[in-house]
Protein backbone atom coordinates (compact mmCIF):
# COMPACT_ATOMS: atom_id res chain seq x y z
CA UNK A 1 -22.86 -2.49 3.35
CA UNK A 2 -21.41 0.17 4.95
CA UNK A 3 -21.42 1.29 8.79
CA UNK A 4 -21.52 4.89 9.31
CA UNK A 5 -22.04 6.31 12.82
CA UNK A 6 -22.74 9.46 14.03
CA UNK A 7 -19.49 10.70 14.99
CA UNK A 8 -17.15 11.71 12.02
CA UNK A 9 -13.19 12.11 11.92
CA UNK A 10 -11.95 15.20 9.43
CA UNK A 11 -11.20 13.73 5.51
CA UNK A 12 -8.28 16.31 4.78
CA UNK A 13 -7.38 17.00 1.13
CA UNK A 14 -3.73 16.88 0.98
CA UNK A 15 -3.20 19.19 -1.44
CA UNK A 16 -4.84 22.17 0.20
CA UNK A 17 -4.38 20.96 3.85
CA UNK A 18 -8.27 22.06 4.40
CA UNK A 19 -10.92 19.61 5.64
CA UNK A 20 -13.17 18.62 2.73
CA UNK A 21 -15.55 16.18 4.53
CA UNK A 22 -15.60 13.88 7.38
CA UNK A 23 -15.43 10.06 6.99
CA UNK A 24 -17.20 8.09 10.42
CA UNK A 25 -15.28 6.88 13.36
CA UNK A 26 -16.66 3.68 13.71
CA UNK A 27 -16.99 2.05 17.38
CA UNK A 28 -15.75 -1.32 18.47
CA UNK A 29 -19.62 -2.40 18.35
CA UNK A 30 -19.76 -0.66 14.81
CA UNK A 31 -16.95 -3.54 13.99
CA UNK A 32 -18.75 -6.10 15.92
CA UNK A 33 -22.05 -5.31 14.08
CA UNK A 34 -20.31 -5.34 10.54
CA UNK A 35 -18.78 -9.02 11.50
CA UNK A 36 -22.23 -10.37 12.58
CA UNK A 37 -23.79 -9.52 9.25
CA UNK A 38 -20.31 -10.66 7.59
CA UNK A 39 -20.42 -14.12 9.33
CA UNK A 40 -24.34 -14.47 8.41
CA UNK A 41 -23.67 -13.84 4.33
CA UNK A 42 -21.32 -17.30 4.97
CA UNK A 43 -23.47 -19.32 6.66
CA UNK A 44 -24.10 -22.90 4.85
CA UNK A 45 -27.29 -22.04 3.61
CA UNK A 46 -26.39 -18.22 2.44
CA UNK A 47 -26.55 -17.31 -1.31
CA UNK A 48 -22.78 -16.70 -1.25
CA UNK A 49 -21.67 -19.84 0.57
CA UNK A 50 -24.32 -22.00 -2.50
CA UNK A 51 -22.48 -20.32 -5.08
CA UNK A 52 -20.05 -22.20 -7.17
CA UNK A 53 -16.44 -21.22 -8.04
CA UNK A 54 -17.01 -20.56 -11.35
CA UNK A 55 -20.13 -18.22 -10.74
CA UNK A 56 -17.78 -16.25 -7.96
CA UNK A 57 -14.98 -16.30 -10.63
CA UNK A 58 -17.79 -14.67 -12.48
CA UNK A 59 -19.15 -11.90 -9.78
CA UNK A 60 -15.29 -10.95 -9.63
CA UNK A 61 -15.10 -10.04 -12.97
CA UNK A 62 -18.76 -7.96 -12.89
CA UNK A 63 -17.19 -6.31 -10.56
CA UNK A 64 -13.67 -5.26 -12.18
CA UNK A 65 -16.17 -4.45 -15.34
CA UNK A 66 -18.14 -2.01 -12.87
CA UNK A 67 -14.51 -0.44 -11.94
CA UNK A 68 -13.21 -0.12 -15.35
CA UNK A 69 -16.88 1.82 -16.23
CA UNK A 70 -16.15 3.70 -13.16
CA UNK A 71 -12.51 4.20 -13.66
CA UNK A 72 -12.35 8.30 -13.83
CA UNK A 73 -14.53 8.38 -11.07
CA UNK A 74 -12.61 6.03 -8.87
CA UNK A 75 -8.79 7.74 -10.11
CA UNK A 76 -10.59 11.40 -9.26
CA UNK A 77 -11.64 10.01 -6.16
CA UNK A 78 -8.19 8.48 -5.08
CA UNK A 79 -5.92 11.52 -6.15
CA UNK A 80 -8.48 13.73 -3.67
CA UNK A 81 -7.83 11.28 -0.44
CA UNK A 82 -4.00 10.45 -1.23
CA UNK A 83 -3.03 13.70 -2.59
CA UNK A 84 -1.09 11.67 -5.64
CA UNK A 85 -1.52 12.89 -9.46
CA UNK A 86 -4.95 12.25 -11.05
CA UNK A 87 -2.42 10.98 -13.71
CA UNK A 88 -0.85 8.21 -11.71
CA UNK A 89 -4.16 6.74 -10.29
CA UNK A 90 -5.58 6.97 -13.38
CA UNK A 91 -2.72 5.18 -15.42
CA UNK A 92 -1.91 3.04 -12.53
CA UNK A 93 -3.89 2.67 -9.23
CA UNK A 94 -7.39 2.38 -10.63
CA UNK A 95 -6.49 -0.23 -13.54
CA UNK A 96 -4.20 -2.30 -11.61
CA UNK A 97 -7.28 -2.65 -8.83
CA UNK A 98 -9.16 -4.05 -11.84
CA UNK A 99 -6.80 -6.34 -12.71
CA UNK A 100 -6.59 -7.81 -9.02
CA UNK A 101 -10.12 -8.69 -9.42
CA UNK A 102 -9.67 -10.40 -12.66
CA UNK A 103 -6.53 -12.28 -12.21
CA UNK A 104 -7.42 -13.92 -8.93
CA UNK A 105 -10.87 -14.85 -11.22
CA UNK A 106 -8.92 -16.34 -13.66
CA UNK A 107 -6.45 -18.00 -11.26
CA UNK A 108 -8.93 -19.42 -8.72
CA UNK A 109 -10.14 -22.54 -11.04
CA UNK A 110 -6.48 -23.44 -11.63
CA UNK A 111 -5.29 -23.27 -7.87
CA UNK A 112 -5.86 -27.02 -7.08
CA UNK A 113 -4.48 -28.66 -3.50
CA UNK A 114 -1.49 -31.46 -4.20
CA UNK A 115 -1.94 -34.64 -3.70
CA UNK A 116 0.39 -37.43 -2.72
CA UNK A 117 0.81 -40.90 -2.30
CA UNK A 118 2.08 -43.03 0.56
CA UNK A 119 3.40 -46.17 -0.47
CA UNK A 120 4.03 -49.00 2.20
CA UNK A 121 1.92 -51.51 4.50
CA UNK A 122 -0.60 -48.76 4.96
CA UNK A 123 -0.49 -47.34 1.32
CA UNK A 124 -2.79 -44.08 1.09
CA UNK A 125 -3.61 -40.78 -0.62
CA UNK A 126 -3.43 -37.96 0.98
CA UNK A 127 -4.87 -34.52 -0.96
CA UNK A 128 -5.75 -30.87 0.30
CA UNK A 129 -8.90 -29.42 -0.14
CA UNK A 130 -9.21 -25.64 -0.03
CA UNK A 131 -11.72 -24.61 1.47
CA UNK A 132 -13.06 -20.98 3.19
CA UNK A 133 -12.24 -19.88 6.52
CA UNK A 134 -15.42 -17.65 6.74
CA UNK A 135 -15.29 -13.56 7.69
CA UNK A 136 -11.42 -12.22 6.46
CA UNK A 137 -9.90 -8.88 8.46
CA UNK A 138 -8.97 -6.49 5.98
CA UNK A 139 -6.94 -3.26 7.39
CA UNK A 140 -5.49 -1.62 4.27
CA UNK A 141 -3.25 1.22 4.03
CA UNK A 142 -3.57 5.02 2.63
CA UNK A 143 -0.87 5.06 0.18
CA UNK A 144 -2.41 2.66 -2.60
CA UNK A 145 -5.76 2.33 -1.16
CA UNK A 146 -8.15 0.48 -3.40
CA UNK A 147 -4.90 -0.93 -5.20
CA UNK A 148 -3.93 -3.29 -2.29
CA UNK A 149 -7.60 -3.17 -0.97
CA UNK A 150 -8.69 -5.31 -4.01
CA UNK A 151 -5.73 -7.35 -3.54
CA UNK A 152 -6.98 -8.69 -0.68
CA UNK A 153 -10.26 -9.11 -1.31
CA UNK A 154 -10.35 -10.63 -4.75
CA UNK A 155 -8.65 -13.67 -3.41
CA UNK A 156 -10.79 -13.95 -0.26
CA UNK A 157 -13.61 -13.27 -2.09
CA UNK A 158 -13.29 -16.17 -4.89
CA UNK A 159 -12.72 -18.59 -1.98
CA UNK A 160 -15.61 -18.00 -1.05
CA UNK A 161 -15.17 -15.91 2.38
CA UNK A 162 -16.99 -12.58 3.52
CA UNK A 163 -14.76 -9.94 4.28
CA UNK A 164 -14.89 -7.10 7.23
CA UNK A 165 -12.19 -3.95 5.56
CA UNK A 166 -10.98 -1.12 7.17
CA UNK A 167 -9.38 1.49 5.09
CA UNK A 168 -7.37 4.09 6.24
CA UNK A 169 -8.95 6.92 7.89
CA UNK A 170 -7.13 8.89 5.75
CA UNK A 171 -8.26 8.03 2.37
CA UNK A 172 -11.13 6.04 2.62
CA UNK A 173 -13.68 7.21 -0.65
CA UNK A 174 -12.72 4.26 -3.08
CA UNK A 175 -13.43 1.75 0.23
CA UNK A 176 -17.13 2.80 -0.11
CA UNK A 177 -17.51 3.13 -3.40
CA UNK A 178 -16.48 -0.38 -4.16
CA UNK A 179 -18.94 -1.43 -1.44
CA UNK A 180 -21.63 -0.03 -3.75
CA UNK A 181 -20.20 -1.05 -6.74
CA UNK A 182 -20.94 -4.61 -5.48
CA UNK A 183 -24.37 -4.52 -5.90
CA UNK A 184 -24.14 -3.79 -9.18
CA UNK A 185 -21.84 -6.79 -9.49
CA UNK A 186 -24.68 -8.82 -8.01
CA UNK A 187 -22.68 -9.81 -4.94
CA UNK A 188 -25.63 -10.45 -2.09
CA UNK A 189 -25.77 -8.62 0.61
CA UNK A 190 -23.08 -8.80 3.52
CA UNK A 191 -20.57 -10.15 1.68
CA UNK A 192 -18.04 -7.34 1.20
CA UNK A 193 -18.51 -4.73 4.41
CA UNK A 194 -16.63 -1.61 5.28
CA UNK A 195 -16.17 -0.49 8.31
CA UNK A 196 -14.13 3.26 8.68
CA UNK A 197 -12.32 4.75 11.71
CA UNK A 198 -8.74 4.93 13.30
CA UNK A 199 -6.93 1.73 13.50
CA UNK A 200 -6.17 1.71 17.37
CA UNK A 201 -10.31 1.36 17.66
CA UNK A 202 -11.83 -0.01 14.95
CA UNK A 203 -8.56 -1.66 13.44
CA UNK A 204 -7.88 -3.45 17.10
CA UNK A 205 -11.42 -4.33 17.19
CA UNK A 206 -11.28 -5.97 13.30
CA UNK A 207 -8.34 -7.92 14.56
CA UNK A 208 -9.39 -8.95 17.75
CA UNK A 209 -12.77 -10.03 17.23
CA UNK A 210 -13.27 -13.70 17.49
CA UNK A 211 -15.83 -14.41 15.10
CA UNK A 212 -12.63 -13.06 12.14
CA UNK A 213 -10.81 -16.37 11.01
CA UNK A 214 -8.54 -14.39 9.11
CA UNK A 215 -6.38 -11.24 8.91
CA UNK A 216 -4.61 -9.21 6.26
CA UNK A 217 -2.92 -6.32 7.29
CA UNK A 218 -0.99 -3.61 5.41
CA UNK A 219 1.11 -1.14 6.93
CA UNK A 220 3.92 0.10 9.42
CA UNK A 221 5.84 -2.48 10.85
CA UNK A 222 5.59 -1.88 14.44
CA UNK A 223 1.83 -1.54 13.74
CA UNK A 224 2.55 -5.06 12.30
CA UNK A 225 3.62 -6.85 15.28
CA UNK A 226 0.69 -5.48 17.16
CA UNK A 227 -1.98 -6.65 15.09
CA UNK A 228 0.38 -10.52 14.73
CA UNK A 229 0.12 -10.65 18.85
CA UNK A 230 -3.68 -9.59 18.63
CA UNK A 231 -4.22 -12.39 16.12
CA UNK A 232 -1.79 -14.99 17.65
CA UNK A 233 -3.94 -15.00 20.58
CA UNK A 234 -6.79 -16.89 18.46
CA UNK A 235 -4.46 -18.76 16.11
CA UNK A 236 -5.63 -16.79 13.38
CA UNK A 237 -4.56 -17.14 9.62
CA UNK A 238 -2.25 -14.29 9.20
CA UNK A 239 -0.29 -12.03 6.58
CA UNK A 240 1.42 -9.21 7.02
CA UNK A 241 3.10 -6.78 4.18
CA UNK A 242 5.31 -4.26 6.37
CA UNK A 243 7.49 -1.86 5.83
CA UNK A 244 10.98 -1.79 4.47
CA UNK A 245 14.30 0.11 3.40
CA UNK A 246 15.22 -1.01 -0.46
CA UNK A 247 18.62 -0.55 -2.00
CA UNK A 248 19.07 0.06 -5.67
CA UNK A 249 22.30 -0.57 -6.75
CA UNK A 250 23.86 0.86 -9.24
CA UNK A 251 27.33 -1.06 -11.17
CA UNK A 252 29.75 1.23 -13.07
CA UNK A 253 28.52 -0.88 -16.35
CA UNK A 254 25.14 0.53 -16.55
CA UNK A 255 22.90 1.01 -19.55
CA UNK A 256 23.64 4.82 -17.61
CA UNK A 257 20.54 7.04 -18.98
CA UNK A 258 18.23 3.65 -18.56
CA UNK A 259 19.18 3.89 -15.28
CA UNK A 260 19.41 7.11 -13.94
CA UNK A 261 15.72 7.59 -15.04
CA UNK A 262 14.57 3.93 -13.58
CA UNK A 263 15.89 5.18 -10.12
CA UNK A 264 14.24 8.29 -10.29
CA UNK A 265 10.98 6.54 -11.05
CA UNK A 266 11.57 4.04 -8.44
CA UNK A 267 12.74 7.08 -5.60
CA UNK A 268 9.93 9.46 -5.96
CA UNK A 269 6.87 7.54 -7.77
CA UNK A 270 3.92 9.11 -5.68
CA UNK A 271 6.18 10.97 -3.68
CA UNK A 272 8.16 8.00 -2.31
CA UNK A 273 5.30 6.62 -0.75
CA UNK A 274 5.21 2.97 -1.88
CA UNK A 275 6.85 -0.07 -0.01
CA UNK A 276 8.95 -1.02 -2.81
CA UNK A 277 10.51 2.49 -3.52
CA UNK A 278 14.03 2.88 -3.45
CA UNK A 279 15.22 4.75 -0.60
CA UNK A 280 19.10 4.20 -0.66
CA UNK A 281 20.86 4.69 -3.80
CA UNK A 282 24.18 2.15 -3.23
CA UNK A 283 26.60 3.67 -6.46
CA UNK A 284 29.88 1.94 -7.51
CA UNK A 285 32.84 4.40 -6.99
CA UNK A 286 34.53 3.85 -10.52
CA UNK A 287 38.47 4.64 -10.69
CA UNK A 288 38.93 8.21 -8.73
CA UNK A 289 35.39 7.95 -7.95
CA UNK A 290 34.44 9.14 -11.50
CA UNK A 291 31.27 7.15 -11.80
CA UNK A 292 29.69 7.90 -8.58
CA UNK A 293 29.98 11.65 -9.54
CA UNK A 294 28.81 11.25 -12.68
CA UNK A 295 25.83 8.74 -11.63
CA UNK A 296 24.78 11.26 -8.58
CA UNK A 297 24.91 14.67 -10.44
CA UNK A 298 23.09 13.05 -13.19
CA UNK A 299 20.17 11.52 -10.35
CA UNK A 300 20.21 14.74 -8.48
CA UNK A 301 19.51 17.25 -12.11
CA UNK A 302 17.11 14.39 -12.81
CA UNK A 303 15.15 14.74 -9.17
CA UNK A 304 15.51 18.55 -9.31
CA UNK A 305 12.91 18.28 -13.06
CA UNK A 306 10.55 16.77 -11.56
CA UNK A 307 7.39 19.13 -11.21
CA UNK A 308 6.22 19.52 -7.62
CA UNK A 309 2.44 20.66 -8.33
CA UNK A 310 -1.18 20.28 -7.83
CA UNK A 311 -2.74 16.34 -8.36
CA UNK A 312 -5.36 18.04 -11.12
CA UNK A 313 -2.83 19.33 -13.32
CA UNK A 314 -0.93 17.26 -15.99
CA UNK A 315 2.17 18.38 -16.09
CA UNK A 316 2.55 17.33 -12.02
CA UNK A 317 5.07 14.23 -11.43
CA UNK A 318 5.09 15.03 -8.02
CA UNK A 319 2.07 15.26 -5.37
CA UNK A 320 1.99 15.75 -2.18
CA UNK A 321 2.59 13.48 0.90
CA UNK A 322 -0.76 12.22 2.65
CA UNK A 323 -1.13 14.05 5.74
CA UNK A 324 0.50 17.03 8.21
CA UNK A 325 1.79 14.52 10.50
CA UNK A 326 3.62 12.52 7.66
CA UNK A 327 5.09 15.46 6.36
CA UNK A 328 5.85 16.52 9.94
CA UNK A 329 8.11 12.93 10.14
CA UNK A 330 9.47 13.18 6.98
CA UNK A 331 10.87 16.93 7.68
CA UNK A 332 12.29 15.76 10.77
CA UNK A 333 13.88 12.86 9.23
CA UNK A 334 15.81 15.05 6.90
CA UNK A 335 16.99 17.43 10.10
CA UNK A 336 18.13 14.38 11.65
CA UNK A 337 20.35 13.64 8.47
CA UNK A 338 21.73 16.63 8.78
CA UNK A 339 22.48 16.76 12.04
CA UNK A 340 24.40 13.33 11.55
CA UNK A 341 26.38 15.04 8.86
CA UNK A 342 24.24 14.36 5.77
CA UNK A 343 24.67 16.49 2.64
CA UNK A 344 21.39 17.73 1.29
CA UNK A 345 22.29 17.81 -2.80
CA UNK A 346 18.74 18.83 -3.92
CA UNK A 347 15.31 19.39 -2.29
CA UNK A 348 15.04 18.79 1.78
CA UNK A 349 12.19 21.59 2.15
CA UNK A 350 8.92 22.73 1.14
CA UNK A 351 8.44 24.37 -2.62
CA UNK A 352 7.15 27.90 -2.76
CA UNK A 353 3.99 26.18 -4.04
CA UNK A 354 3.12 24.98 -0.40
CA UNK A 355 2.65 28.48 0.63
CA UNK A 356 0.91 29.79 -2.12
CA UNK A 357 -1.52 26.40 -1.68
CA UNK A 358 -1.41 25.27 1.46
CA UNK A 359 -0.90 21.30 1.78
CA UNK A 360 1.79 18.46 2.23
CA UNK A 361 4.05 19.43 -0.37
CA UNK A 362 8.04 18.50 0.00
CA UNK A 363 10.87 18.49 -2.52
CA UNK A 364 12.69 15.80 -4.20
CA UNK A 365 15.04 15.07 -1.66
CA UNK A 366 18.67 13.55 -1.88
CA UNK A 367 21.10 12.78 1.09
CA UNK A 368 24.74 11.96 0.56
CA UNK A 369 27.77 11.85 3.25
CA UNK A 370 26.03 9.46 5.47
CA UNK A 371 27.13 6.26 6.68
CA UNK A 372 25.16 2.94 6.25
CA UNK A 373 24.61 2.77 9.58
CA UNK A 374 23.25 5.88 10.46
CA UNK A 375 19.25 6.56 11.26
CA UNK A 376 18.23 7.63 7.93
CA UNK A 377 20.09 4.80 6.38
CA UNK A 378 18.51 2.40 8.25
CA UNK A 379 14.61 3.88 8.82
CA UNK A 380 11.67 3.80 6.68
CA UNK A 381 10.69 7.37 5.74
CA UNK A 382 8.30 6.72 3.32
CA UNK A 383 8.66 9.84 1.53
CA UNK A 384 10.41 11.27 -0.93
CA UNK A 385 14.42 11.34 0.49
CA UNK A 386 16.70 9.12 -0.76
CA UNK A 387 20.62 8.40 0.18
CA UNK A 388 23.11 7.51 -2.15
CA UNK A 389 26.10 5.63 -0.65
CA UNK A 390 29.54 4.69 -2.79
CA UNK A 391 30.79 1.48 -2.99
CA UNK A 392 33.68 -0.41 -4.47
CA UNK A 393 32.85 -3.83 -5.43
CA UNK A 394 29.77 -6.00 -5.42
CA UNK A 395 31.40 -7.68 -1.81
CA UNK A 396 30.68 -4.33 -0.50
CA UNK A 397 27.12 -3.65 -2.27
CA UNK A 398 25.99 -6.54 -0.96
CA UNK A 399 27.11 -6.27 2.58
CA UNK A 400 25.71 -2.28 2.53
CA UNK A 401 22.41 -3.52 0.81
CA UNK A 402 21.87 -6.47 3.26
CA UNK A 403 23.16 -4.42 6.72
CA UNK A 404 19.64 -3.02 7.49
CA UNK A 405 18.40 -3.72 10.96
């Protein structure tokens, strides 16, 4: 079920920067409504609550077979919010939501509590039964949206729970269409709900309700510790994926082509917008600093090939970033840089396609000359800029990789 009010918030399509559609702004009593008919689809006598393990084992897979029929659908759908290639979601967001559903199906039967015995003058067993917790809080984020949305759910849902989601405002089509898709998958009523809006209303509402046992949240990290104190007031179950700066570092011993292409992959897959990117290149220096020239010419030819373009077309590696504000952030992250004395060796501005188009667009971008220390070192752009910083020995990768804040 889905909760649309009246009131609608523009759904922007990255790659033109025009408004396409609107997607509803949803009302802390929109969220309260959603949790009431959540909390009802658990009660002890509801369908959901009677079924067995095995038969919600079996509604999760339905439901990954309704995605995979769906799958061009869903990958079109996702590349329009997000602005990423039709290529990538379809090769890598849409299947990998599928399997989600099924491995947590598979999984579930085999996830057994321990059990342990207390030996003494008051010998006993004790054993842990898993049981669920009732409606789960599910605020997902815009950069792999169904992705990590059935992440969460497939394991809350096989338990057993109802679950209360709220996508990003930004990209919020594959939210709704898995709604309906669970129908098909014959998974009653009130079970899986989706509630859309901004996260400072609806999102604090999700979190803060007290009828939600449970909270998942993906996102920023100071958004993080807002929703943990929101929840800690209640003594909710919690988790939390945040955000992060990874190093990739690279040793003078290399398998060197392997490698050079790995980092690219793992710099600027959809646009540098994934939590596990790599976002500071840490290169050993070699004798005379031979292989850190080599290695960063070599990364920097390789970023400069990849095609900037539009999501529909197949030769695109490149997409653009999600929104005006991101790309607004991301641009002043590389003047900052610069203004701390970073070296921009490819990229740091818009492609001539972002006039001709309109939209988020931004180059391949890679930073040298800064210290590991500085802002850009040390912040979470979540775009596509990386920095490369020498090093001589693994002493020194290792203090570099582990010295963010």
């Amino acid at each position: 079920r889905c909760v649309w009010p009246g009131q609608g918030l523009p759904l922007v399509d990255p790659s033109t920067g025009r408004a396409d559609g609107e997607v509803a702004s949803s009302s802390a009593e929109d969220v309260a409504a959603a949790v009431q008919v959540a909390k009802d689809a658990v009660s002890e006598d509801s369908p959901w609550r009677r079924l067995s393990l095995d038969a919600r084992c079996e509604a999760l897979r339905r439901l990954a077979d309704t995605l995979e029929r769906a799958l061009p659908d869903l990958a079109e759908a996702e590349s329009r919010d997000t602005g990423k290639p039709y290529s990538l979601a379809k090769a890598l967001d849409i299947p990998r939501s599928i399997a989600n559903l099924r491995f947590f199906a598979g999984l579930a039967p085999h996830a057994g509590g321990a059990v342990h015995r207390l030996q003494g003058p008051l010998e006993s067993l004790s054993y842990t039964s898993r049981k669920p917790v009732g409606v789960v809080g599910m605020v997902t984020p815009w950069n792999l949206p169904l992705y990590l949305f059935t992440w969460k759910l497939a394991p809350a849902l096989v338990m057993g729970n109802s679950v209360v989601a709220k996508p990003s405002e930004l990209t919020p089509t594959t939210a709704s269409l898995l709604a309906e898709m669970c129908t098909s998958a014959d998974i009653p009523p009130g079970v899986v709900n989706v509630v859309h809006g901004e996260g400072h209303v609806a999102g604090q509402a999700l979190v803060s309700h007290p009828d939600v046992s449970a909270v998942s949240f993906t996102g920023g990290t100071a958004t993080g510790a807002a929703v943990a104190a929101l929840a800690a007031l209640q003594f909710k179950k919690l988790s939390l994926e945040l955000g992060g700066k990874n190093a990739a570092v690279v040793f003078d011993d290399c398998a060197f082509e392997d490698t050079v292409a790995g980092i690219v992959r793992s710099s600027f897959l959809n646009s540098g917008q994934i939590c596990l990117c790599s976002s500071r290149i840490l290169v050993q220096r070699g004798p005379n600093d031979a292989f850190y020239n080599r290695f960063v010419d070599a990364f920097v030819a390789a970023a400069r090939g990849l095609v900037v373009g539009r999501p529909d077309a197949s030769t695109t590696d490149m997409g653009p970033v999600v929104s005006q504000a991101h790309l607004n952030k991301i641009q002043a992250a590389v003047q900052a840089a610069q203004a701390d004395g970073g070296q921009v060796l490819c990229g740091g501005r818009r492609p001539e396609l972002a006039s001709e188009l309109g939209g988020f667009y931004f180059e391949p971008t890679v930073i040298a000359g800064l210290e590991g220390d500085s802002t850009l070192a040390q912040t979470e752009v979540f775009g596509p800029v990386v920095t490369v910083h020498p090093f001589h020995d693994e002493e020194e990768a290792l203090r570099l990789a582990d010295s963010t804040r």
